[in-house]
C-alpha atoms as a PDB file:
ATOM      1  CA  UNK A   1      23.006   6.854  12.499  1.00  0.00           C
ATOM      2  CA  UNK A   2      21.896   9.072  15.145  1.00  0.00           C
ATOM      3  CA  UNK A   3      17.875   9.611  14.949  1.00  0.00           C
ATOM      4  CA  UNK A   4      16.734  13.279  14.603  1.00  0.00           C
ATOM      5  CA  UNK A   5      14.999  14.775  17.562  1.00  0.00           C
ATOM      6  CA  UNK A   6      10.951  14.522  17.114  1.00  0.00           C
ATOM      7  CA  UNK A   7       9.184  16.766  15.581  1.00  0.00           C
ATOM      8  CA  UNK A   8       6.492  19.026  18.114  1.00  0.00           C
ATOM      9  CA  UNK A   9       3.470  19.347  15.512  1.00  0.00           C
ATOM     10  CA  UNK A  10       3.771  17.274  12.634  1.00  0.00           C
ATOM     11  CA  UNK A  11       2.854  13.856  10.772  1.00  0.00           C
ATOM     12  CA  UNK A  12       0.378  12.690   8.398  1.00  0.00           C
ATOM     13  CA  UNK A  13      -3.063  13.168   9.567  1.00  0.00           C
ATOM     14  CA  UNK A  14      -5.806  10.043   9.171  1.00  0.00           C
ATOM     15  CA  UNK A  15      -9.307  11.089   7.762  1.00  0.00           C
ATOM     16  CA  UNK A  16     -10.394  10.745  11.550  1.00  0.00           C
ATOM     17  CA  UNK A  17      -7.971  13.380  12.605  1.00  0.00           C
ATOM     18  CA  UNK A  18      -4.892  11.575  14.527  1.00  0.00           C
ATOM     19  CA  UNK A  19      -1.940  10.867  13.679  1.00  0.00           C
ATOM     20  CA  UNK A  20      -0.824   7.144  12.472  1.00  0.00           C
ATOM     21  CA  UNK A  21       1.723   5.840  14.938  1.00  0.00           C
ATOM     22  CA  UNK A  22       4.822   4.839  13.246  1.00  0.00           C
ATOM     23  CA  UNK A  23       5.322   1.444  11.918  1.00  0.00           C
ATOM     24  CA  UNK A  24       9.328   1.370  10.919  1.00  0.00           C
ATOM     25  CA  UNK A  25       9.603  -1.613  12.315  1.00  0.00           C
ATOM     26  CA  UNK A  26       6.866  -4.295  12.403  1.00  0.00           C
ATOM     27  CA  UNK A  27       8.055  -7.208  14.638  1.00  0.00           C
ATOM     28  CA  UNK A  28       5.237 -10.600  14.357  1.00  0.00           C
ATOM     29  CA  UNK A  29       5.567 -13.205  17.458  1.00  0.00           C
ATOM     30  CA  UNK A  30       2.810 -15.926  17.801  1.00  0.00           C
ATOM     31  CA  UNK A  31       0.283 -15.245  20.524  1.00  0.00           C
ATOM     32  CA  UNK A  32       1.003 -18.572  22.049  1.00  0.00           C
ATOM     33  CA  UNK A  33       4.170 -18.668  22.755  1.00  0.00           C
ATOM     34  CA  UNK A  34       4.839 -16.312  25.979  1.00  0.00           C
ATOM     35  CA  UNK A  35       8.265 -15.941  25.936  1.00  0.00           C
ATOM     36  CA  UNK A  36       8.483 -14.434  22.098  1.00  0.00           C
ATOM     37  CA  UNK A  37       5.852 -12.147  22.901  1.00  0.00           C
ATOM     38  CA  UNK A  38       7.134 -11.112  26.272  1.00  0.00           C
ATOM     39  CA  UNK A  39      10.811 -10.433  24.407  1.00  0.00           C
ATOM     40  CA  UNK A  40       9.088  -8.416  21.591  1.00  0.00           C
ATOM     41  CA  UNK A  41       7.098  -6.376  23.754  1.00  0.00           C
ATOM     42  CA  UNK A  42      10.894  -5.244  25.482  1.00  0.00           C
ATOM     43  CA  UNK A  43      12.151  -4.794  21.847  1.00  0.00           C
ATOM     44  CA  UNK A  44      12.885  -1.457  20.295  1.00  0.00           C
ATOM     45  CA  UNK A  45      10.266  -2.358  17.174  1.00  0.00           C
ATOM     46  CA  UNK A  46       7.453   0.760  16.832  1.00  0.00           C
ATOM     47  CA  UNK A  47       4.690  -1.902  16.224  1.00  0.00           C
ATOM     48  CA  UNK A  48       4.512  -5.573  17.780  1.00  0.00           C
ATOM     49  CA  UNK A  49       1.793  -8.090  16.463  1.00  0.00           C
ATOM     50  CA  UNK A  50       0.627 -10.880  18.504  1.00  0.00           C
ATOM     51  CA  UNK A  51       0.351 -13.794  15.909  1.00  0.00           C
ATOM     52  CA  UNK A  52      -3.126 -15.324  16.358  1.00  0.00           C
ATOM     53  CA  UNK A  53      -3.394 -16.641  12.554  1.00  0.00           C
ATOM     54  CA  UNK A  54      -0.835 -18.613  10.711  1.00  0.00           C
ATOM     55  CA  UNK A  55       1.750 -18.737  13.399  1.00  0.00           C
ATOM     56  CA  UNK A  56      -0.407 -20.760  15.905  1.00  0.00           C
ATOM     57  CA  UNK A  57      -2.169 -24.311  14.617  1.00  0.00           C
ATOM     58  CA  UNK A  58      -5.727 -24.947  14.649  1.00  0.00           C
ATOM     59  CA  UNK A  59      -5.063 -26.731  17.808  1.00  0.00           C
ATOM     60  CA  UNK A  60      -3.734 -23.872  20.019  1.00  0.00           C
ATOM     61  CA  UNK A  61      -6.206 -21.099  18.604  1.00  0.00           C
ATOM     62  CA  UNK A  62      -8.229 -21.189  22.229  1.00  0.00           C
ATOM     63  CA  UNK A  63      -5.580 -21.332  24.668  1.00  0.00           C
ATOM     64  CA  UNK A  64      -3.687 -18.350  22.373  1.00  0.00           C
ATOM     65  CA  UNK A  65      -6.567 -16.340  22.404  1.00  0.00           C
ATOM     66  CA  UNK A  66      -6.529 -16.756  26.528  1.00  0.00           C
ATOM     67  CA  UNK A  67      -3.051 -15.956  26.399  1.00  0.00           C
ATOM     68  CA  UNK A  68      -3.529 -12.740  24.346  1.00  0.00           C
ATOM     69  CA  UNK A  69      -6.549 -11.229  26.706  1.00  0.00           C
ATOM     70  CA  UNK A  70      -4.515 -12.722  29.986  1.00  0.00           C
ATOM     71  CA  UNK A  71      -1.395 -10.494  28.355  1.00  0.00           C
ATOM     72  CA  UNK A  72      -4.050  -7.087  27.838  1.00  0.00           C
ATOM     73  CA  UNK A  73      -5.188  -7.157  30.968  1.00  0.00           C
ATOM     74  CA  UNK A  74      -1.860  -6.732  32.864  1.00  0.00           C
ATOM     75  CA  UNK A  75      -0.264  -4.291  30.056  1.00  0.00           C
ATOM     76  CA  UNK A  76      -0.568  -0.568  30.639  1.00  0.00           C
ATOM     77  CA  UNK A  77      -1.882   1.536  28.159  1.00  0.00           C
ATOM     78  CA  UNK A  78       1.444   3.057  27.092  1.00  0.00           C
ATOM     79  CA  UNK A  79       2.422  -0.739  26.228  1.00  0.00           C
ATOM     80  CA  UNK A  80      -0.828  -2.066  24.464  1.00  0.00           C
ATOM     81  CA  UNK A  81      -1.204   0.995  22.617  1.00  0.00           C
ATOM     82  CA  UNK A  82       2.201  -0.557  20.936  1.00  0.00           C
ATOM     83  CA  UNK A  83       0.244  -3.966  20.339  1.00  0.00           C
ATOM     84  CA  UNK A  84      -1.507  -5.125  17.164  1.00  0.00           C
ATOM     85  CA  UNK A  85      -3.693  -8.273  17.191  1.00  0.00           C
ATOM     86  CA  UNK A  86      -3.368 -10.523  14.518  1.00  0.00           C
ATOM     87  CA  UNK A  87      -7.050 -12.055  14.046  1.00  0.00           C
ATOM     88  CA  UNK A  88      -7.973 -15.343  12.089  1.00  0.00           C
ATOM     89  CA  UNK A  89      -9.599 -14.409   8.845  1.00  0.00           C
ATOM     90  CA  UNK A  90     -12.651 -14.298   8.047  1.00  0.00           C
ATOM     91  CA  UNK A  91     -14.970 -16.914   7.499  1.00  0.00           C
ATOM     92  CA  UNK A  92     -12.717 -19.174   9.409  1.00  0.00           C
ATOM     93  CA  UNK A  93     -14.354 -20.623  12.839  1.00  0.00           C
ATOM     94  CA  UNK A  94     -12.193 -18.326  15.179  1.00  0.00           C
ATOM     95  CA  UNK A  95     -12.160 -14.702  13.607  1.00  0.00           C
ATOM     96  CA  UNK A  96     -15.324 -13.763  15.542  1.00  0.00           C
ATOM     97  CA  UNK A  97     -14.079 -14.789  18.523  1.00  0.00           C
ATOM     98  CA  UNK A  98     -10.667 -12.887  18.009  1.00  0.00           C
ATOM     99  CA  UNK A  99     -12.950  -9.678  17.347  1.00  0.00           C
ATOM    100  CA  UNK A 100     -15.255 -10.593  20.447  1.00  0.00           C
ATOM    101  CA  UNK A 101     -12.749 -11.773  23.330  1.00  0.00           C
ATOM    102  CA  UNK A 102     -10.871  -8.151  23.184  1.00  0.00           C
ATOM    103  CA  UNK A 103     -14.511  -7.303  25.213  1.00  0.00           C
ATOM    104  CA  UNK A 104     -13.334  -9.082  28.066  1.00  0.00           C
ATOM    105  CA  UNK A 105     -10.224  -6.726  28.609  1.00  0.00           C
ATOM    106  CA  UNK A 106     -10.194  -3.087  29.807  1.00  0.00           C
ATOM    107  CA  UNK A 107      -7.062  -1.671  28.141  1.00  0.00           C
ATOM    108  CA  UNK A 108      -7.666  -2.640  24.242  1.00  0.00           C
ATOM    109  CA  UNK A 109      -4.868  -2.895  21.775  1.00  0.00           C
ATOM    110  CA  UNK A 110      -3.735  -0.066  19.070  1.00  0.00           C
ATOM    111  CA  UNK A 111      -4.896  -1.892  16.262  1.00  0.00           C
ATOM    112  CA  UNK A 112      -5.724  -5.558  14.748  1.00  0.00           C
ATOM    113  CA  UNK A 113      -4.775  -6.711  11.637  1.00  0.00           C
ATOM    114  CA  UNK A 114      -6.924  -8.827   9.095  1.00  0.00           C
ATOM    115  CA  UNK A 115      -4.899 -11.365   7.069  1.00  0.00           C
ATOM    116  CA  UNK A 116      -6.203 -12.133   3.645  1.00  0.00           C
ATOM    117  CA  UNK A 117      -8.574  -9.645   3.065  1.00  0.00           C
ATOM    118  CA  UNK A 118     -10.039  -9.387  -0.703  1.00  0.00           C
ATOM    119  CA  UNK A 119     -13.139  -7.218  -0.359  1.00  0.00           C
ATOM    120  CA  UNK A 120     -14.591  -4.558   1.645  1.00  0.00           C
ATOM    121  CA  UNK A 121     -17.263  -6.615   3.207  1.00  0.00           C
ATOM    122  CA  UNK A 122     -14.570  -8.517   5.148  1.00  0.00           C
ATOM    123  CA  UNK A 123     -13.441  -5.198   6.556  1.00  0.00           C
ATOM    124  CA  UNK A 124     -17.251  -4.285   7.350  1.00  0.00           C
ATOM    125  CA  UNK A 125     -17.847  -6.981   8.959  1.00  0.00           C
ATOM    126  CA  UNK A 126     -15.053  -6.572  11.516  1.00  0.00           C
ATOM    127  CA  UNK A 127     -15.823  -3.536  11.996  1.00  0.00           C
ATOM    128  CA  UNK A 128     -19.082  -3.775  13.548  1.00  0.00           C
ATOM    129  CA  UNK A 129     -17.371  -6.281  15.917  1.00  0.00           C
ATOM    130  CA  UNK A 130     -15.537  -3.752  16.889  1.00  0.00           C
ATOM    131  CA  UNK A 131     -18.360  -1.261  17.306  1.00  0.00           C
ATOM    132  CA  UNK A 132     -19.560  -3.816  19.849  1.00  0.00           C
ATOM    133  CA  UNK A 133     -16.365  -4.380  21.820  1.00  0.00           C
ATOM    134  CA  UNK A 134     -15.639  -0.967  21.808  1.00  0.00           C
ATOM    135  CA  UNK A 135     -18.912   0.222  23.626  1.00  0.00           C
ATOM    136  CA  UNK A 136     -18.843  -2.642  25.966  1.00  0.00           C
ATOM    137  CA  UNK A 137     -15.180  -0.910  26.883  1.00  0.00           C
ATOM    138  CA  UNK A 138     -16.168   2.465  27.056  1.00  0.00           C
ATOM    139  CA  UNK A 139     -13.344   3.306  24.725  1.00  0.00           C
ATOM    140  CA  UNK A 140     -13.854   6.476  22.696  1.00  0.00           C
ATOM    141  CA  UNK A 141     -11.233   6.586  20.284  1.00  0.00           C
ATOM    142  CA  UNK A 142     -11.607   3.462  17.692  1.00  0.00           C
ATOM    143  CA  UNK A 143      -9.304   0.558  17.200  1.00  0.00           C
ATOM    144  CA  UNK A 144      -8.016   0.878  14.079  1.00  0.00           C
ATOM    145  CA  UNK A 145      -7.195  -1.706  11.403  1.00  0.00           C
ATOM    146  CA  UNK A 146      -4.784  -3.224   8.774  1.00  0.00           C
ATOM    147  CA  UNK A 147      -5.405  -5.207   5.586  1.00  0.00           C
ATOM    148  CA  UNK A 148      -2.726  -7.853   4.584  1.00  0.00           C
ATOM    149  CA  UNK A 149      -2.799  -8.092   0.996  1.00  0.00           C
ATOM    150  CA  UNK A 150      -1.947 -11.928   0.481  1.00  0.00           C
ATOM    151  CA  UNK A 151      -4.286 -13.066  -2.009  1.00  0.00           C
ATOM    152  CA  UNK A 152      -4.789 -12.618  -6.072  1.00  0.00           C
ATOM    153  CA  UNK A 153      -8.193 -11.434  -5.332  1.00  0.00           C
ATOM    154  CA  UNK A 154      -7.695  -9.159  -2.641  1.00  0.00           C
ATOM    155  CA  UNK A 155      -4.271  -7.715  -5.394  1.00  0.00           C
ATOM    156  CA  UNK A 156      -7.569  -6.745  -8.258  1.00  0.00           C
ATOM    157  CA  UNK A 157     -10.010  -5.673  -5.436  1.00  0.00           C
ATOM    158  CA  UNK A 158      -7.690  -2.684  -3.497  1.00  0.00           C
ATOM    159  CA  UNK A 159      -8.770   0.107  -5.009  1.00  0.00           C
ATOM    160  CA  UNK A 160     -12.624  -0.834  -3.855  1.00  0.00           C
ATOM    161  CA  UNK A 161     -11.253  -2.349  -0.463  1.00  0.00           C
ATOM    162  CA  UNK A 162      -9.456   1.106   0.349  1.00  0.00           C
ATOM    163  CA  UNK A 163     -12.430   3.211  -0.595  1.00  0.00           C
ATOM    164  CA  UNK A 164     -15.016   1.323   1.765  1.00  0.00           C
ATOM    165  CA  UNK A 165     -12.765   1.096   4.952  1.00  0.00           C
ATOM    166  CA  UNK A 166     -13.522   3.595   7.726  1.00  0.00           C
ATOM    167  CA  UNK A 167     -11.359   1.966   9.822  1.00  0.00           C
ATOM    168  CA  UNK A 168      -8.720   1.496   7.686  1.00  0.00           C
ATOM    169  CA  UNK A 169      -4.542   2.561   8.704  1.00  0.00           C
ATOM    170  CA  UNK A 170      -2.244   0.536   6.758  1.00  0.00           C
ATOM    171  CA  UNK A 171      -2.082  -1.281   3.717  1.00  0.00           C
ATOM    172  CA  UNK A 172       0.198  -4.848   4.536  1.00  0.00           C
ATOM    173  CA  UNK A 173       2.040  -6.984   1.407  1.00  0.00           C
ATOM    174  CA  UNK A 174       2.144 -10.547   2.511  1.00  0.00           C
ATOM    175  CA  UNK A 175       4.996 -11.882   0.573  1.00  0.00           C
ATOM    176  CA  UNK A 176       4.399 -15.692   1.777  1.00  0.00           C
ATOM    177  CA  UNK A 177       0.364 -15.771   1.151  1.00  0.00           C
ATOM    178  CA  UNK A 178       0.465 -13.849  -2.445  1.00  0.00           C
ATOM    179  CA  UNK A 179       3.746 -15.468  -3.418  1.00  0.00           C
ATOM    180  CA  UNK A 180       1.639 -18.753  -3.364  1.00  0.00           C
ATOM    181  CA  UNK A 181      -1.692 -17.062  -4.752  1.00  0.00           C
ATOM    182  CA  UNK A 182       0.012 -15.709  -7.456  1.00  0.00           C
ATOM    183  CA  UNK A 183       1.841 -19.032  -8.504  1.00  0.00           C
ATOM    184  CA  UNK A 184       5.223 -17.584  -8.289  1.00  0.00           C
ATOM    185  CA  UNK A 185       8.176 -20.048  -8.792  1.00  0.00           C
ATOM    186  CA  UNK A 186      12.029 -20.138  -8.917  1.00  0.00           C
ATOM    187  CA  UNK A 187      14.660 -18.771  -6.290  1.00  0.00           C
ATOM    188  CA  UNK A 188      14.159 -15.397  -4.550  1.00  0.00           C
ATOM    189  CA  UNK A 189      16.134 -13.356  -6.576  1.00  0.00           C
ATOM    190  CA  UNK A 190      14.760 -14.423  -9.421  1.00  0.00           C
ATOM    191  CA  UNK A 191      11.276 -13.162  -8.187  1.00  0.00           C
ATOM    192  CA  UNK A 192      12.205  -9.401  -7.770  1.00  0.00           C
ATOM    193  CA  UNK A 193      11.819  -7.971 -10.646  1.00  0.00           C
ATOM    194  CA  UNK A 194       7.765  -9.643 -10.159  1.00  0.00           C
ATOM    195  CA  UNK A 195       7.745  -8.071  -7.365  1.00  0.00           C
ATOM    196  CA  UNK A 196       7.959  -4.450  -7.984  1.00  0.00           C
ATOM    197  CA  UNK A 197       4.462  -3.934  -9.782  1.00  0.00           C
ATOM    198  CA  UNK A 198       2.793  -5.364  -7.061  1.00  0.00           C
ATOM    199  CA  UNK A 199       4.543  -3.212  -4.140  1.00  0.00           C
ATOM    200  CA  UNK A 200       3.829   0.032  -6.526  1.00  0.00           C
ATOM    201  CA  UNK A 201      -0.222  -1.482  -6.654  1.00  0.00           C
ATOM    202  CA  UNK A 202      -0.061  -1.822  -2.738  1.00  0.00           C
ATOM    203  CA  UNK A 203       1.646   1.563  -2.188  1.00  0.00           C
ATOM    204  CA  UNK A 204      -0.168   3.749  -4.792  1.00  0.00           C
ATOM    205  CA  UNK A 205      -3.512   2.028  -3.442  1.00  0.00           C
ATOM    206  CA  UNK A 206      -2.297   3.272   0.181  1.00  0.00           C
ATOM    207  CA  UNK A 207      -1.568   6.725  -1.198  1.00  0.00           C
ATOM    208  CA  UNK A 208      -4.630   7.594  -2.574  1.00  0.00           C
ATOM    209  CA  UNK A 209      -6.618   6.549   0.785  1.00  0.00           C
ATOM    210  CA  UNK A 210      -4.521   8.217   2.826  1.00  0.00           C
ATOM    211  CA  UNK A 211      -2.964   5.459   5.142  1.00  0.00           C
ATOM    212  CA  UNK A 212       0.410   4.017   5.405  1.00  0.00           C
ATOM    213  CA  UNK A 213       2.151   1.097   3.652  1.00  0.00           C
ATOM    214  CA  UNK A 214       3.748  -1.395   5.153  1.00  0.00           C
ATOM    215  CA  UNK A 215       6.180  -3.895   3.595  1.00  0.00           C
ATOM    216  CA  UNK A 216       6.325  -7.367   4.623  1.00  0.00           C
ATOM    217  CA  UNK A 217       9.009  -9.579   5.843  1.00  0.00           C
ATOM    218  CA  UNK A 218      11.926 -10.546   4.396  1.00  0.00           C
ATOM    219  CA  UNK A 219      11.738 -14.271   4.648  1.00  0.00           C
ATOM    220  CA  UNK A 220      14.750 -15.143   6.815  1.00  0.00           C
ATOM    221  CA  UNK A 221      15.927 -14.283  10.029  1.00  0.00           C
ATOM    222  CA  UNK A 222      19.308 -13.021  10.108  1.00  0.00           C
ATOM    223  CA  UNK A 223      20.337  -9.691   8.936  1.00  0.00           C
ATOM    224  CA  UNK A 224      22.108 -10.362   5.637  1.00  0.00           C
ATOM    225  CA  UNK A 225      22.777  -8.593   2.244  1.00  0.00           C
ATOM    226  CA  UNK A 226      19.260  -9.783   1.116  1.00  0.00           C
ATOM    227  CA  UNK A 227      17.576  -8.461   4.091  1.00  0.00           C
ATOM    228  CA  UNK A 228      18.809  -4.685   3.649  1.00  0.00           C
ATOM    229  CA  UNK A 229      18.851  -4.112   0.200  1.00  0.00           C
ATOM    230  CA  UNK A 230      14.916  -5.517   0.599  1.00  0.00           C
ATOM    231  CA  UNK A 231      14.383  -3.209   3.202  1.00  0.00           C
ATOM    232  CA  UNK A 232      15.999  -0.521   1.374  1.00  0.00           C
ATOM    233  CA  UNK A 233      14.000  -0.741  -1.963  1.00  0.00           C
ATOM    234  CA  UNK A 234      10.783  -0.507   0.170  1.00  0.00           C
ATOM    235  CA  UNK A 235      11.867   2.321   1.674  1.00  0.00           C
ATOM    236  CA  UNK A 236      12.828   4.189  -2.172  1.00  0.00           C
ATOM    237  CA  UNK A 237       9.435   2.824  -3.160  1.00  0.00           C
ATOM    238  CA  UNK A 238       7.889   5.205  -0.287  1.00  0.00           C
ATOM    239  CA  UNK A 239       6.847   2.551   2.025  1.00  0.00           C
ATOM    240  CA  UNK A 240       6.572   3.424   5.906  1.00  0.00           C
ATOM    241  CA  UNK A 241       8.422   0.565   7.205  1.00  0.00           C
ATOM    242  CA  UNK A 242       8.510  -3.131   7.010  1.00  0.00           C
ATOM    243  CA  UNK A 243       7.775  -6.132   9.124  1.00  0.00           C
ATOM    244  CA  UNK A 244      10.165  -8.339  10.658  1.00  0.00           C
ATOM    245  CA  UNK A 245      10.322 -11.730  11.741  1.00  0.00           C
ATOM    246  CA  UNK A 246      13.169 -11.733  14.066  1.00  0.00           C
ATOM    247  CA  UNK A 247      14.187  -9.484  16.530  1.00  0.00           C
ATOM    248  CA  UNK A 248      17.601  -8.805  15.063  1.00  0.00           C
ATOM    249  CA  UNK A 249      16.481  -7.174  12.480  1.00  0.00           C
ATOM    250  CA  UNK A 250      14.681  -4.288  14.094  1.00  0.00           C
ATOM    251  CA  UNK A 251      17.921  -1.682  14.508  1.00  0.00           C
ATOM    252  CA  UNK A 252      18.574  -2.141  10.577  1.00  0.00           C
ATOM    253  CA  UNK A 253      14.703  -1.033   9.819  1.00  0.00           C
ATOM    254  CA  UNK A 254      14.380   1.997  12.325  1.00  0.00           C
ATOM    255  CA  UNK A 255      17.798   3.156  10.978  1.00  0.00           C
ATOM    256  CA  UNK A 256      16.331   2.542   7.274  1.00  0.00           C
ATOM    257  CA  UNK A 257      13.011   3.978   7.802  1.00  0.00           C
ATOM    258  CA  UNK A 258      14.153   7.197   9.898  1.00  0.00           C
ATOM    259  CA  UNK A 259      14.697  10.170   7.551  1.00  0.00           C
ATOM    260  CA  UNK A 260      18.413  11.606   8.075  1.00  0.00           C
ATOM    261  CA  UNK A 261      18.914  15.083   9.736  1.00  0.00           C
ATOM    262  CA  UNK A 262      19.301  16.915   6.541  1.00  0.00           C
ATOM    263  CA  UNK A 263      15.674  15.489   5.275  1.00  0.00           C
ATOM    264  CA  UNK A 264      14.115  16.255   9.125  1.00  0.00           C
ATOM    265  CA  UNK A 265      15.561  19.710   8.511  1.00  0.00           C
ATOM    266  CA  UNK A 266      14.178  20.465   4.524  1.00  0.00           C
ATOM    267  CA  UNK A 267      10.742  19.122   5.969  1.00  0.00           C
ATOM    268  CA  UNK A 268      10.745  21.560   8.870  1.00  0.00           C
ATOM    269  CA  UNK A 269      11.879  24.336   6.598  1.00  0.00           C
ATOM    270  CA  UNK A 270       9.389  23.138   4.260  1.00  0.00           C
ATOM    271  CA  UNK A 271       6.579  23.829   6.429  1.00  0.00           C
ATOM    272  CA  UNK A 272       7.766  26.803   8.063  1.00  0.00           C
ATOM    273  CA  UNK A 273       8.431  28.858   4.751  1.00  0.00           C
ATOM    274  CA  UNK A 274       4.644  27.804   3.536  1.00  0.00           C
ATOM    275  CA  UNK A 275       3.224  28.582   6.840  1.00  0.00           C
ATOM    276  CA  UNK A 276       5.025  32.268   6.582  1.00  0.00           C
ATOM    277  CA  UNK A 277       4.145  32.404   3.256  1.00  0.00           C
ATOM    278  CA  UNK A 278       0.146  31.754   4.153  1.00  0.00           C
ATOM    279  CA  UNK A 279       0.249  34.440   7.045  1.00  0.00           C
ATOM    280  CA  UNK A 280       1.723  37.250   5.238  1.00  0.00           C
ATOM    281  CA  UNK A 281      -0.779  36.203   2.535  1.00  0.00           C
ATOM    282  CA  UNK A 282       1.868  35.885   0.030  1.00  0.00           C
ATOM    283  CA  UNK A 283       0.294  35.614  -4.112  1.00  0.00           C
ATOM    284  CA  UNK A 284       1.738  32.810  -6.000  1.00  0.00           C
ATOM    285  CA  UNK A 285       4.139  30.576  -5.367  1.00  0.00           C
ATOM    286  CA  UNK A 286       5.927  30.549  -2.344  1.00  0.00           C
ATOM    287  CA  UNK A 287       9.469  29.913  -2.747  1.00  0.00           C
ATOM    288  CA  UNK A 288      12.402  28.326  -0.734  1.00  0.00           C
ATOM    289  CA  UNK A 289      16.639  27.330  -1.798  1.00  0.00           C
ATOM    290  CA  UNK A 290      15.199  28.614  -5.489  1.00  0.00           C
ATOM    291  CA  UNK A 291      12.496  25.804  -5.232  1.00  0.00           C
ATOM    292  CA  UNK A 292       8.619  25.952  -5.876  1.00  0.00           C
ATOM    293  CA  UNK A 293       6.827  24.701  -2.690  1.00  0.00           C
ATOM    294  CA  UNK A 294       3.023  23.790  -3.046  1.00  0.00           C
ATOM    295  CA  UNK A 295       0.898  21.370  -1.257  1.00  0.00           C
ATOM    296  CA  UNK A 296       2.391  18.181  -2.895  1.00  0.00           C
ATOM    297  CA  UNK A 297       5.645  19.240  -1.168  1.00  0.00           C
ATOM    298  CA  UNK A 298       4.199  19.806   2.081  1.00  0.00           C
ATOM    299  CA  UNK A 299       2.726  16.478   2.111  1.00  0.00           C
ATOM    300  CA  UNK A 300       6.084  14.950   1.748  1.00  0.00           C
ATOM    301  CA  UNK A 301       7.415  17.011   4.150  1.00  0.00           C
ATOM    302  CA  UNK A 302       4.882  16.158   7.003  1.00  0.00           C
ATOM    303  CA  UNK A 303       5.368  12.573   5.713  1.00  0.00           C
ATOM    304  CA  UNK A 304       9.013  12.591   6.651  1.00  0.00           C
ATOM    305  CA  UNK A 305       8.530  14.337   9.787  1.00  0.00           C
ATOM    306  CA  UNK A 306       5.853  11.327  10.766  1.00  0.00           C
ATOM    307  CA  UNK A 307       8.507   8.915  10.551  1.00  0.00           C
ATOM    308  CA  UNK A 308      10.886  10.451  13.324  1.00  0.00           C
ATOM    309  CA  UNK A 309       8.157  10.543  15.646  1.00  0.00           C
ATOM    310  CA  UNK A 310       4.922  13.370  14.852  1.00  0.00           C
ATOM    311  CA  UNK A 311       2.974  10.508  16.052  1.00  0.00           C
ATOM    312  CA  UNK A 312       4.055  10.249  19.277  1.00  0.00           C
END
């Protein structure tokens, strides 16, 4: 499939006014290992996250986190803007210095992500880290941050989580983590049907505070029957991409998680008849093919329009 050109001024706003970048494709590498992170960061995923948590052993956590500033020191903007750091959660000995050792690097990275996160204080607490490492940079624009949803708890506390988080960009499912929480059992396929209600809790909690939803991995590496029609019921679900444990799988999610030409060109036409419509100060409904456009259909339309690149 041949990816529609960008569009010039469109995409889902955040309630601090930018645009989300997109996160099609989600690729996770542990911080520690040089040469995985080094070979994501010249892969075609939208997002990258350097693996700080459960891919590096209580062992390694200092020298990763040495790795990770040594890494966003010599990376140009352009490139870290790309990079998500994957902190230790919290209460654990090392989230705080995560937060705190981004302070020691000039060019700061697009966003972190929290793992495990079951309550708003969590999030509040990281963010005043960030307040701190942030002014010590000089940076202007705030990092933002992802919750991954891998707990029971933190399943029954979203709708409270979303509501509290300034900071807040993407909603995460950690398949692995809640799996375990939730005492799920049997063979994979016998799990999906389980599944669905929570990906509808994750995405509908998402939707109604505004930020994007990101599936997580499939768990396996190779690109397989299993592996697309997962990514493909995430994307009918509404999600904005998925995350990906191997580098292979990367091509199959941008294709999946780029609207077609046809959809680029509805969302465009979309926007343009409702924009005509509001300058000739047209009464009632504006219309377009025979169909009713309002303000829930220009929301999907800049949605779709996001996805082939409004953000840049």
């Amino acid at each position: 499939m041949t990816s529609p050109p960008a569009p010039s001024a469109a995409g889902v706003e955040r309630s601090g006014g930018g645009v989300p970048p997109r996160r099609r494709s989600v690729l996770s590498v542990p911080a520690s290992d040089p040469h995985k992170t080094a070979k994501a960061l010249a892969s075609s995923a939208d997002s990258v996250v350097l693996d700080l948590e459960d891919a590096v052993e209580p062992a390694s956590k200092d020298r990763a986190r040495q790795l990770l500033v040594d890494l966003l020191r010599d990376l140009p903007a352009e490139a870290a803007a790309r990079v998500t750091v994957r902190v230790n959660g919290v209460r654990t000995p090392w989230c705080h210095l995560d937060v705190m050792a981004l302070a020691e690097v000039c060019v700061l990275p697009g966003s972190l992500v929290l793992p495990k996160v079951e309550g708003p204080g969590e999030l509040a607490f990281v963010d005043r880290l960030l307040d701190g490492v942030e002014a010590r940079s000089g940076r202007t624009s705030r990092i933002g941050v992802q919750a991954l949803v891998e707990t029971a708890a933190g399943l029954a506390n979203l709708d409270e989580t979303v509501r509290a988080a300034e900071r807040l960009e993407a909603l995460v499912l950690g398949y692995a983590d809640l799996g375990a929480s939730l005492g799920l059992t049997g063979p994979p396929e016998r799990q999906l049907p389980l599944w669905l209600p929570v990906q509808s809790a994750v995405l509908v909690a998402a939707r109604a505070a505004d930020v994007q939803a990101v599936d997580g991995p499939y768990l396996g590496v190779h690109v397989d029957d299993g592996m697309v029609a997962a990514a493909e019921r995430a994307r009918d679900l509404g999600f904005d991409g998925k995350w990906a444990i191997h580098p292979r799988q990367l091509d199959v999610l941008n294709e999946l998680f780029t609207p077609t030409e046809p959809e680029v060109a509805h969302a465009r036409a979309v926007l343009d008849a409702l924009e005509r419509g509001a300058r000739e100060g047209a009464a009632g409904a504006v219309l377009l093919d025979g169909q009713m456009l309002d303000e829930a259909v220009a929301v999907a339309a800049r949605r779709v329009l996001a996805r082939v690149g409004g953000a840049g």
